[in-house]
C-alpha atoms as a PDB file:
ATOM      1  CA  UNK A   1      23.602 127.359 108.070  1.00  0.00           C
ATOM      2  CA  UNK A   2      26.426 124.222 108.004  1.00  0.00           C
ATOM      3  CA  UNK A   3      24.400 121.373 106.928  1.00  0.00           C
ATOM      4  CA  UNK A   4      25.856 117.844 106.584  1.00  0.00           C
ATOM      5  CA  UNK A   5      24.545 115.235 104.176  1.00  0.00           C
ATOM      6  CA  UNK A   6      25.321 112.167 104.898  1.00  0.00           C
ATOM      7  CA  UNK A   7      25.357 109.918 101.871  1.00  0.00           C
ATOM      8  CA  UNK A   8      25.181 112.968 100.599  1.00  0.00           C
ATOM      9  CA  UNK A   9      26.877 112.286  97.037  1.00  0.00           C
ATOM     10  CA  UNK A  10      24.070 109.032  96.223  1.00  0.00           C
ATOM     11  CA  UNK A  11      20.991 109.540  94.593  1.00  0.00           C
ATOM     12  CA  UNK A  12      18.654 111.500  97.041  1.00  0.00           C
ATOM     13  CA  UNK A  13      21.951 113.077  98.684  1.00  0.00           C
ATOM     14  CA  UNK A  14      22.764 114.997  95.930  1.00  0.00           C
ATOM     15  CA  UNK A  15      19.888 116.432  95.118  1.00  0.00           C
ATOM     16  CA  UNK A  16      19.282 117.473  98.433  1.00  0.00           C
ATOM     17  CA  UNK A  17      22.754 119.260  98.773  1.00  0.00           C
ATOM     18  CA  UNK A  18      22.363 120.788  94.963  1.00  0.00           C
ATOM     19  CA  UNK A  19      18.962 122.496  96.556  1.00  0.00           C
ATOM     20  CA  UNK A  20      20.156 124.118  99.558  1.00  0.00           C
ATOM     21  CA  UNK A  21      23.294 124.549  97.838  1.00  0.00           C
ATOM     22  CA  UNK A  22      21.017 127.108  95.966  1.00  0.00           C
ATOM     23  CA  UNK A  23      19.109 128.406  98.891  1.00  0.00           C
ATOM     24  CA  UNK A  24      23.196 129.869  99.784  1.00  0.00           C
ATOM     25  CA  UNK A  25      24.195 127.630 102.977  1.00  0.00           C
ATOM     26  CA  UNK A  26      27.133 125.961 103.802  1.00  0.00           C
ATOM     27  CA  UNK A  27      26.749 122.240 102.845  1.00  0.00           C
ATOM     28  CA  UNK A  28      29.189 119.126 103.474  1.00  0.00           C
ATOM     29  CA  UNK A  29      28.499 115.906 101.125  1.00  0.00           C
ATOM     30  CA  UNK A  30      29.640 113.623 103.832  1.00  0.00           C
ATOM     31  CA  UNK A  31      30.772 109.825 102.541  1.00  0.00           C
ATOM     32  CA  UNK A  32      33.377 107.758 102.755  1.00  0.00           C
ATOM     33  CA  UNK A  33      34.311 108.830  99.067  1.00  0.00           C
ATOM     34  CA  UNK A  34      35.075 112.554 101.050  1.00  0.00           C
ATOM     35  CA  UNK A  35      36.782 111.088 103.762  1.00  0.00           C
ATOM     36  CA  UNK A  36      34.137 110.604 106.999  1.00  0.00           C
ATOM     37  CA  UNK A  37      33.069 106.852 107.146  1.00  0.00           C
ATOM     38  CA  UNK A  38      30.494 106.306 109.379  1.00  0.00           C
ATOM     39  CA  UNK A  39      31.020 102.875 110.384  1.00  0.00           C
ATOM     40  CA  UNK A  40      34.080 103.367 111.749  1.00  0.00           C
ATOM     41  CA  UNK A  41      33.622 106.713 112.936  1.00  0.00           C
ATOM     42  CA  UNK A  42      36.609 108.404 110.702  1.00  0.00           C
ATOM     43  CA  UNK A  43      36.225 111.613 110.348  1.00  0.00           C
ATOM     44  CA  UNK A  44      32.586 112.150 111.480  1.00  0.00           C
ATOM     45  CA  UNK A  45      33.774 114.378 114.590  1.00  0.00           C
ATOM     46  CA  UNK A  46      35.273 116.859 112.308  1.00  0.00           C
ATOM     47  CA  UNK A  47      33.008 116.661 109.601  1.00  0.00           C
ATOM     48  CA  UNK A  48      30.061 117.579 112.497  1.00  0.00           C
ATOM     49  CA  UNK A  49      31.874 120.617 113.853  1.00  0.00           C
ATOM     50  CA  UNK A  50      29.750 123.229 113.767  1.00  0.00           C
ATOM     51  CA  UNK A  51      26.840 121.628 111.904  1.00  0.00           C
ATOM     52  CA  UNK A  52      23.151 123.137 112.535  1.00  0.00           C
ATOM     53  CA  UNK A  53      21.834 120.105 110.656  1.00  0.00           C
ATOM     54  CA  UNK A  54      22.542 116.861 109.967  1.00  0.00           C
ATOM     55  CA  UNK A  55      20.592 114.942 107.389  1.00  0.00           C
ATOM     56  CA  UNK A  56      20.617 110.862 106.916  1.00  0.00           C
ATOM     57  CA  UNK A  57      19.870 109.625 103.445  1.00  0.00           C
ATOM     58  CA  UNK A  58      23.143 107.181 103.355  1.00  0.00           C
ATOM     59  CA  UNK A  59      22.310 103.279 102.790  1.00  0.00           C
ATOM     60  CA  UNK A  60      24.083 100.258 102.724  1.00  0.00           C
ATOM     61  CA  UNK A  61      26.220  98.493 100.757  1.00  0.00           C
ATOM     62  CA  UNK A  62      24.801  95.263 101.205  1.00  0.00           C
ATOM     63  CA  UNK A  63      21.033  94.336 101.773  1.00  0.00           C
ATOM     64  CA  UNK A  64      21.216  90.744 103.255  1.00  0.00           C
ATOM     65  CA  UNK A  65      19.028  90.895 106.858  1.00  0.00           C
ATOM     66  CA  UNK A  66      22.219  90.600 109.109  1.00  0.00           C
ATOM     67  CA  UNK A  67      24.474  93.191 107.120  1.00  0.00           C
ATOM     68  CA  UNK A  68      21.642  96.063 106.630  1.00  0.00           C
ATOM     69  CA  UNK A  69      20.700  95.721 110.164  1.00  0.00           C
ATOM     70  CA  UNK A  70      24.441  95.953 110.969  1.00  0.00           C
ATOM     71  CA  UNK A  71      25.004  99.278 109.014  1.00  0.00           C
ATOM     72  CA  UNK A  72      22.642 101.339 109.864  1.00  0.00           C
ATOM     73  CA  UNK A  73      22.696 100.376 113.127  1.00  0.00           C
ATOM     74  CA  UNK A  74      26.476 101.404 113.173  1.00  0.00           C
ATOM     75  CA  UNK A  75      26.095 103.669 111.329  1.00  0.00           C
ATOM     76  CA  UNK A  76      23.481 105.851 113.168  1.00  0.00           C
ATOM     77  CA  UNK A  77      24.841 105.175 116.315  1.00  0.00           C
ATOM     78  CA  UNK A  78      28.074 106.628 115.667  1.00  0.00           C
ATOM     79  CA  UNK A  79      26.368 109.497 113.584  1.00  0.00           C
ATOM     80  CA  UNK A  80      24.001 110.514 116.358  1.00  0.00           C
ATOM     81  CA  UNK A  81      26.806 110.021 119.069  1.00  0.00           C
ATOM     82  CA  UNK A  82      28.801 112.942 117.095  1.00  0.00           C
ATOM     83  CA  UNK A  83      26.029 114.715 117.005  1.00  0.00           C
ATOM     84  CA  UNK A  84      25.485 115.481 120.847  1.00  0.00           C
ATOM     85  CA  UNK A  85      28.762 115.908 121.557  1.00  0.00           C
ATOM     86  CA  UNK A  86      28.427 118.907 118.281  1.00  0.00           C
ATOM     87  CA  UNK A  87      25.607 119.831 119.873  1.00  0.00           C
ATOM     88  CA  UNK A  88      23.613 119.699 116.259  1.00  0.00           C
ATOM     89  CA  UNK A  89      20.249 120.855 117.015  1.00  0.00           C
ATOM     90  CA  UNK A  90      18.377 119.000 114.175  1.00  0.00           C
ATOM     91  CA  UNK A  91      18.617 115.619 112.678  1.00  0.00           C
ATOM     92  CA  UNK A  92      16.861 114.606 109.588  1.00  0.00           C
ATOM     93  CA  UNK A  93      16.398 110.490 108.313  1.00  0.00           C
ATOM     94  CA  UNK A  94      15.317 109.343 105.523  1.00  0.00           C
ATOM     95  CA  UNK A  95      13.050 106.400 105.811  1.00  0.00           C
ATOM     96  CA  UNK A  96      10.046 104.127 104.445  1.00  0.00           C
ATOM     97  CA  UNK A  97       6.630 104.596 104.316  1.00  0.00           C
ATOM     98  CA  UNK A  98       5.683 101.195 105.751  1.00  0.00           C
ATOM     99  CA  UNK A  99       8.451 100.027 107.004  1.00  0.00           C
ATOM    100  CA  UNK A 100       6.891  98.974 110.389  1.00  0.00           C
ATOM    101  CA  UNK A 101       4.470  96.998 108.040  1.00  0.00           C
ATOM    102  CA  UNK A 102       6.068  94.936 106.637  1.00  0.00           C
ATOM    103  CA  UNK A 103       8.527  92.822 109.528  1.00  0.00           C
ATOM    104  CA  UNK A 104       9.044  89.572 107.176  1.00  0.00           C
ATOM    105  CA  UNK A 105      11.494  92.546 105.199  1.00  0.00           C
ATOM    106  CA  UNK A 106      15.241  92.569 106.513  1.00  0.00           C
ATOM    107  CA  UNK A 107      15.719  96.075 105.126  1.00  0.00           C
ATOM    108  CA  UNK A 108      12.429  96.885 106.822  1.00  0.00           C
ATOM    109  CA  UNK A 109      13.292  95.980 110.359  1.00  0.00           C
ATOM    110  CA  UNK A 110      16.969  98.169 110.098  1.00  0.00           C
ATOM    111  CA  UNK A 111      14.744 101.252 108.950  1.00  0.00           C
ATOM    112  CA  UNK A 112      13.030 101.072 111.894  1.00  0.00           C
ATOM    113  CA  UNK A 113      16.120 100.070 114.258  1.00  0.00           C
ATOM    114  CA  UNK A 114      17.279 103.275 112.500  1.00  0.00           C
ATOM    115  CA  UNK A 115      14.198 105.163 113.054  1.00  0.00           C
ATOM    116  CA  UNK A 116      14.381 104.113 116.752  1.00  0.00           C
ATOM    117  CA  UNK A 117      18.273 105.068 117.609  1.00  0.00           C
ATOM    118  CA  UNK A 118      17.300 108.512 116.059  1.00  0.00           C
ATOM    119  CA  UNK A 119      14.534 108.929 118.460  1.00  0.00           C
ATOM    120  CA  UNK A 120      16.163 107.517 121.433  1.00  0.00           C
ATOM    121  CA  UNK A 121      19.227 109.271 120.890  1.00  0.00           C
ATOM    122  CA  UNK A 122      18.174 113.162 122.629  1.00  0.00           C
ATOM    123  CA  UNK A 123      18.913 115.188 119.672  1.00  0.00           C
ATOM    124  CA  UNK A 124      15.848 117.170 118.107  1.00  0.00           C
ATOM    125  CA  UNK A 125      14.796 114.860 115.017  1.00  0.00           C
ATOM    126  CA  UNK A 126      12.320 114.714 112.176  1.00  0.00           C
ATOM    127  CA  UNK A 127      11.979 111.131 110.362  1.00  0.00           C
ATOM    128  CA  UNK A 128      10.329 111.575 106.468  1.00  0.00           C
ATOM    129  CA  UNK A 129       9.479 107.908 105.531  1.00  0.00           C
ATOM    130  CA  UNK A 130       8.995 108.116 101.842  1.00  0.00           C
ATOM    131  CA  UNK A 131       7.075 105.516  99.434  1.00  0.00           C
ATOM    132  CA  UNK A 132       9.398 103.622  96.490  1.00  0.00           C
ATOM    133  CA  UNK A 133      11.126 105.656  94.160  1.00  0.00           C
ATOM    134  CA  UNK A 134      10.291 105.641  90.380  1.00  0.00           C
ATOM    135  CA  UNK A 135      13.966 105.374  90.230  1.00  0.00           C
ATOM    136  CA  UNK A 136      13.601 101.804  91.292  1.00  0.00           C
ATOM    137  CA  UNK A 137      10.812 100.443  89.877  1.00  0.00           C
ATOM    138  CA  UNK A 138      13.451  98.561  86.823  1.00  0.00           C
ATOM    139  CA  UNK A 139      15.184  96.912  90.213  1.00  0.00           C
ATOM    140  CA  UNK A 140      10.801  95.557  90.895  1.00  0.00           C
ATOM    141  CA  UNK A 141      11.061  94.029  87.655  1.00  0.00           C
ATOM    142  CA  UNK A 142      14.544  92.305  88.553  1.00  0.00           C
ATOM    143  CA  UNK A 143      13.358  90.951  91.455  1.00  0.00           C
ATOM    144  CA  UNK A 144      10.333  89.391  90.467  1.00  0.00           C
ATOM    145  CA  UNK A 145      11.867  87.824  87.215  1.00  0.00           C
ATOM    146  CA  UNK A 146      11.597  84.336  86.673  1.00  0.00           C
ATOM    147  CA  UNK A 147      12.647  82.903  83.699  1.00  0.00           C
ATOM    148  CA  UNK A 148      11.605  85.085  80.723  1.00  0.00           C
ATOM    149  CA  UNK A 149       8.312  86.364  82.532  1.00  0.00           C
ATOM    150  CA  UNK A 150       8.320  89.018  85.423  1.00  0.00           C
ATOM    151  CA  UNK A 151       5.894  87.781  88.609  1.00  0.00           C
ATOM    152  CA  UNK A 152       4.820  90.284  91.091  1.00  0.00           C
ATOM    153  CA  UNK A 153       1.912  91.066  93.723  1.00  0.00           C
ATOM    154  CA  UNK A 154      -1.448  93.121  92.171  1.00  0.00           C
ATOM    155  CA  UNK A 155      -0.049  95.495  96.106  1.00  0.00           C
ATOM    156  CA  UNK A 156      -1.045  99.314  96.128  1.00  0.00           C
ATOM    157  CA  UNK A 157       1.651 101.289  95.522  1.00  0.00           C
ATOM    158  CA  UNK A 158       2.106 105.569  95.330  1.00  0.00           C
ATOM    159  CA  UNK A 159       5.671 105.721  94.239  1.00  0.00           C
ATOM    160  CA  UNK A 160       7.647 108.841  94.388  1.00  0.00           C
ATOM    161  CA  UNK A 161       9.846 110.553  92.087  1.00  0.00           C
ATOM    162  CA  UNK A 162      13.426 111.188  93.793  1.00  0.00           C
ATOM    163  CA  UNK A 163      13.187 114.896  93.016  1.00  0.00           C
ATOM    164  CA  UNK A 164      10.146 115.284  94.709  1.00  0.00           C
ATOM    165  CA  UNK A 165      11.787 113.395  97.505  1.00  0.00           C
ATOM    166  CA  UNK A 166      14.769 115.630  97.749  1.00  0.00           C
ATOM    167  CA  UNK A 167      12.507 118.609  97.694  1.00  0.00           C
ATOM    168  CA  UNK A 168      10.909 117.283 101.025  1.00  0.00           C
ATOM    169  CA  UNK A 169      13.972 116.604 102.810  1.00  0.00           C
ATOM    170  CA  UNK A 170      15.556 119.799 101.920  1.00  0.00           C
ATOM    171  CA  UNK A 171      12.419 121.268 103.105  1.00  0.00           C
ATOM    172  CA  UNK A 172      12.551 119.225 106.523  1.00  0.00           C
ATOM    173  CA  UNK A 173      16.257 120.342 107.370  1.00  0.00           C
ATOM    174  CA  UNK A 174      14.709 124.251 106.966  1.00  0.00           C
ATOM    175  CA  UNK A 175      12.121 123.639 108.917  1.00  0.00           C
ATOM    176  CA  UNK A 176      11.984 123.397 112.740  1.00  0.00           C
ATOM    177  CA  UNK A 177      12.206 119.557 114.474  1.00  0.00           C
ATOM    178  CA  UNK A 178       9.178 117.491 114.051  1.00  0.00           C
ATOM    179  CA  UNK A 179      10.295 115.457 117.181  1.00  0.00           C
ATOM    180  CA  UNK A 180       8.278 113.019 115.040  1.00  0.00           C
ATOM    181  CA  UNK A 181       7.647 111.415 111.674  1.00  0.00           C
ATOM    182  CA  UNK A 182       5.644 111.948 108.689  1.00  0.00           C
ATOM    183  CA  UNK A 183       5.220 110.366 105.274  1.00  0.00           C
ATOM    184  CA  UNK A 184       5.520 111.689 101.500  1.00  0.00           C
ATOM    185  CA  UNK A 185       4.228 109.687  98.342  1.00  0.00           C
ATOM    186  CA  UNK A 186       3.408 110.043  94.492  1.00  0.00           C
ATOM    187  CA  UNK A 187       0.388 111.555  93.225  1.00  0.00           C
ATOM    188  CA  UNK A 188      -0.837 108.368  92.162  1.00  0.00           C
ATOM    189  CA  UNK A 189      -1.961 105.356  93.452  1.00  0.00           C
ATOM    190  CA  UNK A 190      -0.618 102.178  91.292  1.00  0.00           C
ATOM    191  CA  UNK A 191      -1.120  98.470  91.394  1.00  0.00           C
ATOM    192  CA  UNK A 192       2.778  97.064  91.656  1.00  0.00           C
ATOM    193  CA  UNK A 193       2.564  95.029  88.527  1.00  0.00           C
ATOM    194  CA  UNK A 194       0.411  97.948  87.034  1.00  0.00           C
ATOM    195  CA  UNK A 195       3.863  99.904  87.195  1.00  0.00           C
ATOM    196  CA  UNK A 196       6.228  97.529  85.825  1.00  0.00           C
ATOM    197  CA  UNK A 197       3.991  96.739  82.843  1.00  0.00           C
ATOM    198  CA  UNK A 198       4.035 100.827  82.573  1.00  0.00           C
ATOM    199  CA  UNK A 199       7.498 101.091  82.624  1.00  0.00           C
ATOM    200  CA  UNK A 200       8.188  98.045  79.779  1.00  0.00           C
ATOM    201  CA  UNK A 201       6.018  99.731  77.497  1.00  0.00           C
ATOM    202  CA  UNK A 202       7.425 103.247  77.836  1.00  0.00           C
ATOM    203  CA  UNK A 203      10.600 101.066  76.878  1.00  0.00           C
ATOM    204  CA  UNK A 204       9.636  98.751  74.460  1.00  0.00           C
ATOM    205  CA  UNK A 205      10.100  95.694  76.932  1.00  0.00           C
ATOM    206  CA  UNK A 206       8.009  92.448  75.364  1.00  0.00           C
ATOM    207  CA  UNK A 207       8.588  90.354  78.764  1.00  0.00           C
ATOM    208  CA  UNK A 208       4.912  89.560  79.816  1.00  0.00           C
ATOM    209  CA  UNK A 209       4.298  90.542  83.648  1.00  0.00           C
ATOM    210  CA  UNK A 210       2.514  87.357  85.795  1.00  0.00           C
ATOM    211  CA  UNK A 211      -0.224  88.724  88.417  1.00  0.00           C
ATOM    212  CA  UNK A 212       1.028  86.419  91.197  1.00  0.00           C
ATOM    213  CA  UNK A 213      -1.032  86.591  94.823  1.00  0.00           C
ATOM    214  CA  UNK A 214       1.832  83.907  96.101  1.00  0.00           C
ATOM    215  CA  UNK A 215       4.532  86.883  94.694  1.00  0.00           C
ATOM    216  CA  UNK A 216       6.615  88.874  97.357  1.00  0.00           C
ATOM    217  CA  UNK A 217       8.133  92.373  97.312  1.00  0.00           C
ATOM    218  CA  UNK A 218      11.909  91.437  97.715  1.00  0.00           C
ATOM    219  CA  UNK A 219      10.852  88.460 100.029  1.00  0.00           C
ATOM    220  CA  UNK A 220       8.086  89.794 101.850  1.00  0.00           C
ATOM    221  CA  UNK A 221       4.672  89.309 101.491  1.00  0.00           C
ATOM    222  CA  UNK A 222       2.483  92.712 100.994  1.00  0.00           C
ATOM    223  CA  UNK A 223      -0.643  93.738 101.203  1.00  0.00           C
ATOM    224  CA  UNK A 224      -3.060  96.990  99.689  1.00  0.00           C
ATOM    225  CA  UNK A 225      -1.897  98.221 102.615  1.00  0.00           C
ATOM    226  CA  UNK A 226       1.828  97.899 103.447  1.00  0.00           C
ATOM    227  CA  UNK A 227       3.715 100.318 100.784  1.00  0.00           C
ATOM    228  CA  UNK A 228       1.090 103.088 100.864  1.00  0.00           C
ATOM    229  CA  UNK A 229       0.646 106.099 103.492  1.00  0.00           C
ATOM    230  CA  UNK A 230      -2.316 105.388 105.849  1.00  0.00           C
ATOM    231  CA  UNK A 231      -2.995 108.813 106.762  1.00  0.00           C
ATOM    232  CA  UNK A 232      -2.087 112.281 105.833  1.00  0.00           C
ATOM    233  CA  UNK A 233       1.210 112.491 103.538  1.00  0.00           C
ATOM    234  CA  UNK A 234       2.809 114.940 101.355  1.00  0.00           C
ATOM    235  CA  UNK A 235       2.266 114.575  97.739  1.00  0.00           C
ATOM    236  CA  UNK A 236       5.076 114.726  95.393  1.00  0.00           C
ATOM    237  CA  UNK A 237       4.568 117.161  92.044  1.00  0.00           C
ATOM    238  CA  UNK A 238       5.807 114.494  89.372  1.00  0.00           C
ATOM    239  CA  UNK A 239       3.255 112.160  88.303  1.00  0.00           C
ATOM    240  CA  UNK A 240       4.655 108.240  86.893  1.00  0.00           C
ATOM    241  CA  UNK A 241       3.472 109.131  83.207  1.00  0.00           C
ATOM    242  CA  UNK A 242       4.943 112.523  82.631  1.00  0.00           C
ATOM    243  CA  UNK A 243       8.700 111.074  84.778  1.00  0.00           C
ATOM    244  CA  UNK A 244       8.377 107.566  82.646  1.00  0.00           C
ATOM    245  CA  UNK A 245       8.385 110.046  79.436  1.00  0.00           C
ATOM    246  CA  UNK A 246      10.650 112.023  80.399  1.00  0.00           C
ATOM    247  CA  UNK A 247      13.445 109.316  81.426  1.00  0.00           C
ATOM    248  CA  UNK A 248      16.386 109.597  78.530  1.00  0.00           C
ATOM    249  CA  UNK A 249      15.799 105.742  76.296  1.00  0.00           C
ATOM    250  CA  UNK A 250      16.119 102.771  77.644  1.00  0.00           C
END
């Protein structure tokens, strides 16, 4: 099969196009960096030609509310636009687990504009709305640091490592159309601070971590509930310990 990636040379993309890579189909590691830029719409036409699957893992390149929303509301529009007229017969997006949780988060609401264009948009889809990476757990810490001390929220979290994420997507794009959405997490369930305290130690890190109630996650407030799968969800393999020890040093 032609599958194209889109953001496919990032973090997740990669991954995802290294593993069917290996399964032997044709993939295209669509980004601007290759020549199809999806907010202006150059080169998407011809990078879709022929495509049996497309899959969305690209993001923005700036996360203020207005700019987010902007991209990937571009961005899909123009991506699912090329796709009809390819006549793809699968789409695959990457979302959040949450992300209609949590509406005081900028980045939130564009997931789900996202998540709603792909569904409106007639071509055969399947959302996977993942839980944080491990990946970014260090850009946690940065965001709750104040001063020399690092204050976050005590919220339930069941982070994911990115492999474990790319093995799911892959998996969705060989799979039939959902029409519909499901979630994958971590195997564990871990309190927010919990995992950046983790993560200092593994690296030596003094910097004390505050348990702050009044604390957001990246400017919105969150609960047990928000950043966690409600129902059923598809557990990753990689567990925070063993993918903390494993990292190369700090």
């Amino acid at each position: 099969m032609k599958i194209v990636i889109i953001g496919g040379t990032g973090l997740i993309g990669s991954k995802v196009a290294e593993r069917l890579r290996a399964q032997g189909h044709d993939v295209l590691a669509a980004s601007p960096s290759s020549g199809v830029d999806t907010i202006t719409g150059a080169g998407v036409d011809e990078a879709l030609k022929g495509a049996d699957v497309v899959v969305d893992v690209a993001n923005g390149p700036n996360f203020e509310d207005n700019a987010i929303m902007e991209f990937f509301r571009t961005s899909t529009g123009n991506v699912m636009a090329a796709e009809k007229t390819a006549g793809v017969g699968h789409h695959v997006a990457l979302s959040i687990v949450g992300a209609d949780r949590i509406p005081d988060s900028g980045y939130m609401r564009a997931k789900v504009a996202q998540e709603e264009l792909v569904k409106a948009a007639g071509v055969p889809y399947t959302v996977v709305r993942a839980t944080q990476f491990f990946e970014f757990v260090n850009a946690i810490a940065h965001g709750g640091t104040r001063g020399e001390a690092i204050h976050l929220p005590s919220a339930m979290m069941q982070s994911i490592a990115a492999e474990d994420v790319a093995a799911a997507v892959a998996d969705a794009a060989m799979a039939a159309p959902a029409n519909g959405t499901y979630d994958i997490a971590g195997p564990d369930k871990i309190r927010q601070d919990d995992m950046v305290r983790q993560m200092l130690a593994a690296d030596g890190d003094a910097r004390e971590v505050i348990t702050d109630p009044s604390a957001t996650y990246f400017g919105a407030a969150v609960t047990d509930t928000s950043l966690v799968p409600l129902g059923e969800a598809r557990i990753g393999k990689i567990n925070y310990a063993d993918w903390l020890a494993a990292r190369p040093a700090a």
